[in-house]
N, C-alpha and C. Protein backbone atom coordinates (compact mmCIF):
# COMPACT_ATOMS: atom_id res chain seq x y z
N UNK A 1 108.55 130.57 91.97
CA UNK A 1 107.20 130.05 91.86
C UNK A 1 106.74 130.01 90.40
N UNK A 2 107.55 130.94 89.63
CA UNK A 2 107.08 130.53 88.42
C UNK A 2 106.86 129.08 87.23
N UNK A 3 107.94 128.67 87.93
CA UNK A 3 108.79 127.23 87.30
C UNK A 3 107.46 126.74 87.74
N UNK A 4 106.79 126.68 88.94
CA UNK A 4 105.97 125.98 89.65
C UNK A 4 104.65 126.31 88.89
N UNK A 5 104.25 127.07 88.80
CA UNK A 5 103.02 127.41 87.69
C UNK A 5 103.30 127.19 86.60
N UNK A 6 104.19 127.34 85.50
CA UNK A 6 104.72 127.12 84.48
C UNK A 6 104.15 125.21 84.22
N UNK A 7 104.89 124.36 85.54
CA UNK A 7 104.71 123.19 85.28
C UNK A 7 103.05 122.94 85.87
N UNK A 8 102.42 123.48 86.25
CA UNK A 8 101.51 122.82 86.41
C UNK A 8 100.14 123.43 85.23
N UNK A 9 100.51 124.24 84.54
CA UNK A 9 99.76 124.28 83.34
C UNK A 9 100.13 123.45 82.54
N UNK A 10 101.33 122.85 81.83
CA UNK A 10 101.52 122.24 81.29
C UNK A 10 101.27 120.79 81.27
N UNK A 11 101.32 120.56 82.66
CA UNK A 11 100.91 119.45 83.06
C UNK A 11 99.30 118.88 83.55
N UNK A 12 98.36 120.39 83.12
CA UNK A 12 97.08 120.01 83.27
C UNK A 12 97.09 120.04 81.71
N UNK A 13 97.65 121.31 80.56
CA UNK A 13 97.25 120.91 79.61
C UNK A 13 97.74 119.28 78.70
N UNK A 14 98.56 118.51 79.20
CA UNK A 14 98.71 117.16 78.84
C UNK A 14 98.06 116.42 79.44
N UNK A 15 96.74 116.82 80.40
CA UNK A 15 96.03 115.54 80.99
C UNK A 15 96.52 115.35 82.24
N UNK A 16 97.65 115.57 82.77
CA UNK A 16 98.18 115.22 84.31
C UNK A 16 98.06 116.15 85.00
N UNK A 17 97.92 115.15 86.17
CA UNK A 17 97.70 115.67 87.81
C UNK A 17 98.79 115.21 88.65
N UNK A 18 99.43 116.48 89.23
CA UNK A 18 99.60 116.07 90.16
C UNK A 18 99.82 117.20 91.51
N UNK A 19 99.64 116.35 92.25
CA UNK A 19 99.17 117.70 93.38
C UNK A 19 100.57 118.68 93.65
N UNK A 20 99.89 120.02 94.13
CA UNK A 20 100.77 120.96 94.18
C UNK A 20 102.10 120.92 95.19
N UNK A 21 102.18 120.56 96.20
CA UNK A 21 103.52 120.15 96.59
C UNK A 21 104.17 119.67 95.94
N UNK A 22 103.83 118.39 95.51
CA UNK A 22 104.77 117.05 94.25
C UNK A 22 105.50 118.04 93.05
N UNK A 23 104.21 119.40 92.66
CA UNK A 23 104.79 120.13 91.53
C UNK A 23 105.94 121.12 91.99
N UNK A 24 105.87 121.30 92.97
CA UNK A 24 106.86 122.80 93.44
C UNK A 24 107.88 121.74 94.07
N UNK A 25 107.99 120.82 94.68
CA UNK A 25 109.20 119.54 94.60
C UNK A 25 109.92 119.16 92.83
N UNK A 26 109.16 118.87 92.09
CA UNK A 26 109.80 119.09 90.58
C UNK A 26 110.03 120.02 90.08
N UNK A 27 109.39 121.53 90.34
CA UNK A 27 110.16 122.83 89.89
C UNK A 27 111.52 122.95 90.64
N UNK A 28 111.58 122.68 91.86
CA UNK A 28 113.08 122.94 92.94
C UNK A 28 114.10 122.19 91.65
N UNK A 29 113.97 121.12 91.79
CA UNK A 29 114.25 119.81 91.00
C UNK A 29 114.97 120.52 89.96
N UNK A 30 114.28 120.76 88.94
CA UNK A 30 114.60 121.26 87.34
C UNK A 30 115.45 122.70 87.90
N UNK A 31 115.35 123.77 88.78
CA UNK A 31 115.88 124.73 88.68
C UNK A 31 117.13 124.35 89.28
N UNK A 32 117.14 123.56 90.66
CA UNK A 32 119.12 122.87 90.68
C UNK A 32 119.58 122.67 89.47
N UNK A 33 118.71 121.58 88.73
CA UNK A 33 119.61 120.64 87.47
C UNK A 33 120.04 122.05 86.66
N UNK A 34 119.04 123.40 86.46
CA UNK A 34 119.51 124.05 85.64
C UNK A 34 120.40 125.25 85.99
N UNK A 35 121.27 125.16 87.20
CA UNK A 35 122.19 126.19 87.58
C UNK A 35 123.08 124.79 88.42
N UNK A 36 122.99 123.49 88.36
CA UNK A 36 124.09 122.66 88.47
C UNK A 36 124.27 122.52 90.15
N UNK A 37 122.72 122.59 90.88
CA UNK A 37 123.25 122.54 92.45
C UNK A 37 122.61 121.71 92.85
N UNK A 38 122.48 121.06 93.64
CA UNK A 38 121.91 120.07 94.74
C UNK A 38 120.60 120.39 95.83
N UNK A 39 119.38 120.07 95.66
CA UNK A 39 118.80 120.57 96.74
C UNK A 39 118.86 119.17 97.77
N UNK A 40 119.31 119.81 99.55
CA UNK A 40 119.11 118.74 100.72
C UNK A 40 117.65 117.65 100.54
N UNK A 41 118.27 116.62 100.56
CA UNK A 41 116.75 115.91 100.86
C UNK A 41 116.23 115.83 101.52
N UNK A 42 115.92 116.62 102.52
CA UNK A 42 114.79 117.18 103.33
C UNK A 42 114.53 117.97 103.29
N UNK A 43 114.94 118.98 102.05
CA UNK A 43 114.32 120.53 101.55
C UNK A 43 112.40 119.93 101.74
N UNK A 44 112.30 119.53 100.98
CA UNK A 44 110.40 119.75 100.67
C UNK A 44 109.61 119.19 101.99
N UNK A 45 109.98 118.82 102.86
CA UNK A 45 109.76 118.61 103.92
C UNK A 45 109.71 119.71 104.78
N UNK A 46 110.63 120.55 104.61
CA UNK A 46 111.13 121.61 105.56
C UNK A 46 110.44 122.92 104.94
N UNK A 47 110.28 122.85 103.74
CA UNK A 47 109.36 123.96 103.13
C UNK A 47 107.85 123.60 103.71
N UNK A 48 107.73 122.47 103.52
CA UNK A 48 106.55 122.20 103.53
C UNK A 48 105.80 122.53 105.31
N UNK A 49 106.63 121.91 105.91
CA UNK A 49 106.80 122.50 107.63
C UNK A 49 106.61 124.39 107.76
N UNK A 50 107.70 124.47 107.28
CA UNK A 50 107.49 126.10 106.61
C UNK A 50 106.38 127.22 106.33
N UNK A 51 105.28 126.22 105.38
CA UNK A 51 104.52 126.24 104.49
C UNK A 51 103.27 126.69 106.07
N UNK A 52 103.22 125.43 106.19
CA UNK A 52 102.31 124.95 107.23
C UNK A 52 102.15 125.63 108.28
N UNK A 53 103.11 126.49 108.84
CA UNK A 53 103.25 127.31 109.99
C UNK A 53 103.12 128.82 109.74
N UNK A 54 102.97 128.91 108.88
CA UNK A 54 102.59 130.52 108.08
C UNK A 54 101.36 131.15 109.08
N UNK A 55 101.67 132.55 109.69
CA UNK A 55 100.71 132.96 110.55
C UNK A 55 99.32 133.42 109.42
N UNK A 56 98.52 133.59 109.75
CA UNK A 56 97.19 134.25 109.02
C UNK A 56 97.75 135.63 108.93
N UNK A 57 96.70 135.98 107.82
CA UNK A 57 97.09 137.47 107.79
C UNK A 57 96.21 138.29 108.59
N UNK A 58 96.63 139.46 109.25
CA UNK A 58 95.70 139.67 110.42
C UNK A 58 94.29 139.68 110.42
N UNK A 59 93.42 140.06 109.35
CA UNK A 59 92.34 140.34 109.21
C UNK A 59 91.56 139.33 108.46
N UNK A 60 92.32 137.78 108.13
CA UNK A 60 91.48 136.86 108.20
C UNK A 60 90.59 135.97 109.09
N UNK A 61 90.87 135.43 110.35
CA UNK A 61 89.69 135.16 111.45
C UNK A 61 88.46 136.53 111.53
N UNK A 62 89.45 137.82 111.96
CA UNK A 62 87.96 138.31 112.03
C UNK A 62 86.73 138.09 110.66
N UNK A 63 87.33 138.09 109.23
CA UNK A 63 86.55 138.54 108.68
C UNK A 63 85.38 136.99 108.31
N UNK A 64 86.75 135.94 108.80
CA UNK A 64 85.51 134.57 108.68
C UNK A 64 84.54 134.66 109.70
N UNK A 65 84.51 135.08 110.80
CA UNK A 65 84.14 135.22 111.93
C UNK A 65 82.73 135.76 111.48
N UNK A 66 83.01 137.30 111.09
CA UNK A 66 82.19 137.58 110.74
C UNK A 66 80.94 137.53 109.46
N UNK A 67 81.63 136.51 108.64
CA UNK A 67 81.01 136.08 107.70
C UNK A 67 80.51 134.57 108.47
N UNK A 68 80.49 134.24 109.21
CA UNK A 68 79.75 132.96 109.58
C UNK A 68 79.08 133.65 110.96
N UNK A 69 78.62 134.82 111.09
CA UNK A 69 77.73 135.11 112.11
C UNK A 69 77.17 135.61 111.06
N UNK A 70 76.88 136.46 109.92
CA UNK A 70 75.98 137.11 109.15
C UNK A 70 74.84 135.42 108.44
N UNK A 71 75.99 134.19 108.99
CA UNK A 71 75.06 133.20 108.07
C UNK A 71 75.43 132.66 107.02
N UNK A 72 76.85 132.79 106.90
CA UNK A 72 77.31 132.73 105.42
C UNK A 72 78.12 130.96 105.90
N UNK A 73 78.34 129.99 105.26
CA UNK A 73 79.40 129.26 105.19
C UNK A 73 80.41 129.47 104.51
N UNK A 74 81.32 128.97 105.15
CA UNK A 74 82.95 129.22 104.35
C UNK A 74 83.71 128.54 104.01
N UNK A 75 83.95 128.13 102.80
CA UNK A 75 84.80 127.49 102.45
C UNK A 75 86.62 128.11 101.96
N UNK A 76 87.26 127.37 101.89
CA UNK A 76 88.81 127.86 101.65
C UNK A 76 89.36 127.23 100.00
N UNK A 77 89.23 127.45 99.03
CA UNK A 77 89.94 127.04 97.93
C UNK A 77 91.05 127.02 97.82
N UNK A 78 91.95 125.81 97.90
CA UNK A 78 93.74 125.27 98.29
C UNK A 78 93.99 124.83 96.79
N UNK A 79 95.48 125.28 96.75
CA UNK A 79 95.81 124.00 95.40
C UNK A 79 96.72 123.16 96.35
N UNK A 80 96.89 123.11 97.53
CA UNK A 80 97.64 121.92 98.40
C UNK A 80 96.39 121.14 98.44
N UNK A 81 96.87 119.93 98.36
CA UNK A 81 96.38 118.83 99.19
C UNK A 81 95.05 119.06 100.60
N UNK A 82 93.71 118.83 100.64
CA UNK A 82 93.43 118.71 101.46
C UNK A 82 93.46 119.14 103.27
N UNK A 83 94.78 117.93 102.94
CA UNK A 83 95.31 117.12 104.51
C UNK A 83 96.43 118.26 104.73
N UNK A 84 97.12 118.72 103.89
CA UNK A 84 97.82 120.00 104.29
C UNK A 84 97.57 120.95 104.61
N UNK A 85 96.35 121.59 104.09
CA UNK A 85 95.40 122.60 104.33
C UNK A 85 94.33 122.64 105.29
N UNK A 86 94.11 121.05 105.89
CA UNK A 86 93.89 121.16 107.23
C UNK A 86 94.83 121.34 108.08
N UNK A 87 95.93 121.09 108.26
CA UNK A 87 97.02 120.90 109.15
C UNK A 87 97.05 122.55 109.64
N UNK A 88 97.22 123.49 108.58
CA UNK A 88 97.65 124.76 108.38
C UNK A 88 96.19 125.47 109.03
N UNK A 89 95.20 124.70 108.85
CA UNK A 89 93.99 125.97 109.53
C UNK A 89 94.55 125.57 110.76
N UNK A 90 94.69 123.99 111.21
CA UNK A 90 94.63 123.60 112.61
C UNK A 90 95.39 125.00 113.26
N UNK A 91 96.56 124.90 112.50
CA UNK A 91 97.88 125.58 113.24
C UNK A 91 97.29 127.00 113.45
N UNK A 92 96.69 127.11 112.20
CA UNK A 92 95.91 128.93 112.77
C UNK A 92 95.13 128.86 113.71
N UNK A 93 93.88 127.66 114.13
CA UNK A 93 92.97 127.69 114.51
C UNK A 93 92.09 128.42 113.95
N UNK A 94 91.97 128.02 112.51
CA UNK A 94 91.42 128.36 111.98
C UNK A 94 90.00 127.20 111.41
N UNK A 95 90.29 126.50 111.69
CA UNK A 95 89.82 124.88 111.23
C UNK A 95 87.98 124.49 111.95
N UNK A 96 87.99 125.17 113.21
CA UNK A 96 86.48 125.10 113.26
C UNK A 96 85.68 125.38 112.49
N UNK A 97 86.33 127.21 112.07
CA UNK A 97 85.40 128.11 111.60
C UNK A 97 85.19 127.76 109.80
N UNK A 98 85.95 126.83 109.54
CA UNK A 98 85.81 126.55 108.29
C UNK A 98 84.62 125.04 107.99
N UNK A 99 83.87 125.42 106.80
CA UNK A 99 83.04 124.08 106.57
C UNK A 99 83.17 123.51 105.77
N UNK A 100 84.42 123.53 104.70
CA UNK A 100 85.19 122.83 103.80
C UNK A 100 85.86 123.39 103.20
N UNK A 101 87.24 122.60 103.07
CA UNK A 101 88.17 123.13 102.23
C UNK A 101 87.98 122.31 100.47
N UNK A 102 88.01 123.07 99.32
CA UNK A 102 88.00 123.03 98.09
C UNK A 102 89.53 122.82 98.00
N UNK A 103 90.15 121.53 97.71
CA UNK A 103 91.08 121.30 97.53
C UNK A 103 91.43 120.94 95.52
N UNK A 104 92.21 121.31 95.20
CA UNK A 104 92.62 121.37 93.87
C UNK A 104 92.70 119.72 93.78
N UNK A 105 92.98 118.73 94.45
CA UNK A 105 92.58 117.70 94.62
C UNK A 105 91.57 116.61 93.87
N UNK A 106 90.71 117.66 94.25
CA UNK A 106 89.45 116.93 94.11
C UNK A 106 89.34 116.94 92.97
N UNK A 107 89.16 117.70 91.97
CA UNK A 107 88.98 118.10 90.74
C UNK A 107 90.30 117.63 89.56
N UNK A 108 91.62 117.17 90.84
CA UNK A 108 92.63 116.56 89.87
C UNK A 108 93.16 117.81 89.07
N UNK A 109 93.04 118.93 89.29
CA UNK A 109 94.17 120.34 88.00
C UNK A 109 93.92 121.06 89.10
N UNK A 110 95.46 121.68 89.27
CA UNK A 110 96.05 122.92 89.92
C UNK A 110 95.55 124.25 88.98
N UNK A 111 95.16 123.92 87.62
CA UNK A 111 95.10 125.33 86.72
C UNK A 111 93.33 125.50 86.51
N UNK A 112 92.54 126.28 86.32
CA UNK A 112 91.28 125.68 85.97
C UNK A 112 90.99 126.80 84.41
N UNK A 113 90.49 126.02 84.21
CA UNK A 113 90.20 126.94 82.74
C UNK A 113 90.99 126.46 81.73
N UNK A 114 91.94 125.14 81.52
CA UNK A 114 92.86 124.51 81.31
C UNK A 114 92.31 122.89 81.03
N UNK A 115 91.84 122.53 79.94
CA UNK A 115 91.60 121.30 80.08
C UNK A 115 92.15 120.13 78.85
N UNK A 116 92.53 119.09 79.34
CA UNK A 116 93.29 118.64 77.86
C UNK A 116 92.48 118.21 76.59
């Protein structure tokens, strides 16, 4: 994951965006080319499937739960994509209880505090 942070500072401090899957698909990328191996082309697919099916950690529903009965709204700050980060509450069922996801997206930089 480092390769993967590594490139996406660099790539906010030159002005580019690009969303965080696309970046951890070009870190895989550069770390084959630099030990000489091949990743399957349906690796980032299959991570990404992977990704997506990740259980919650136990004590997240309750604690949204209970932060949206005290009155609070909740939002989720992603550096995925949106549409991935809905997919992934869906799969938790987590996706009612949420009233927007803050996608790194929106704002165009995976890094913040980083600007060209």
């Amino acid at each position: 994951m480092q390769a993967t942070f590594t490139l996406a500072l660099k790539n906010t401090r030159n002005g580019k965006y690009h969303d965080f899957l696309y970046t951890v698909q070009l870190a895989l990328d550069v770390l084959a080319l630099e030990r000489g191996s091949a990743i399957p082309a349906d690796f980032q697919d299959r991570l990404n499937n992977g990704v997506g099916a990740l259980p919650l950690q136990r004590d997240v529903k309750k604690g949204v739960i209970q932060l949206r009965q005290a009155g609070f709204r909740v939002g989720v700050p992603a550096m995925n994509p949106a549409p991935f980060m809905t997919g992934q509450l869906r799969h938790v069922e987590l996706f009612n209880d949420i009233d927007v996801v803050l996608s790194a997206d929106n704002i165009r930089q995976l890094k913040l505090g980083i600007r060209a």
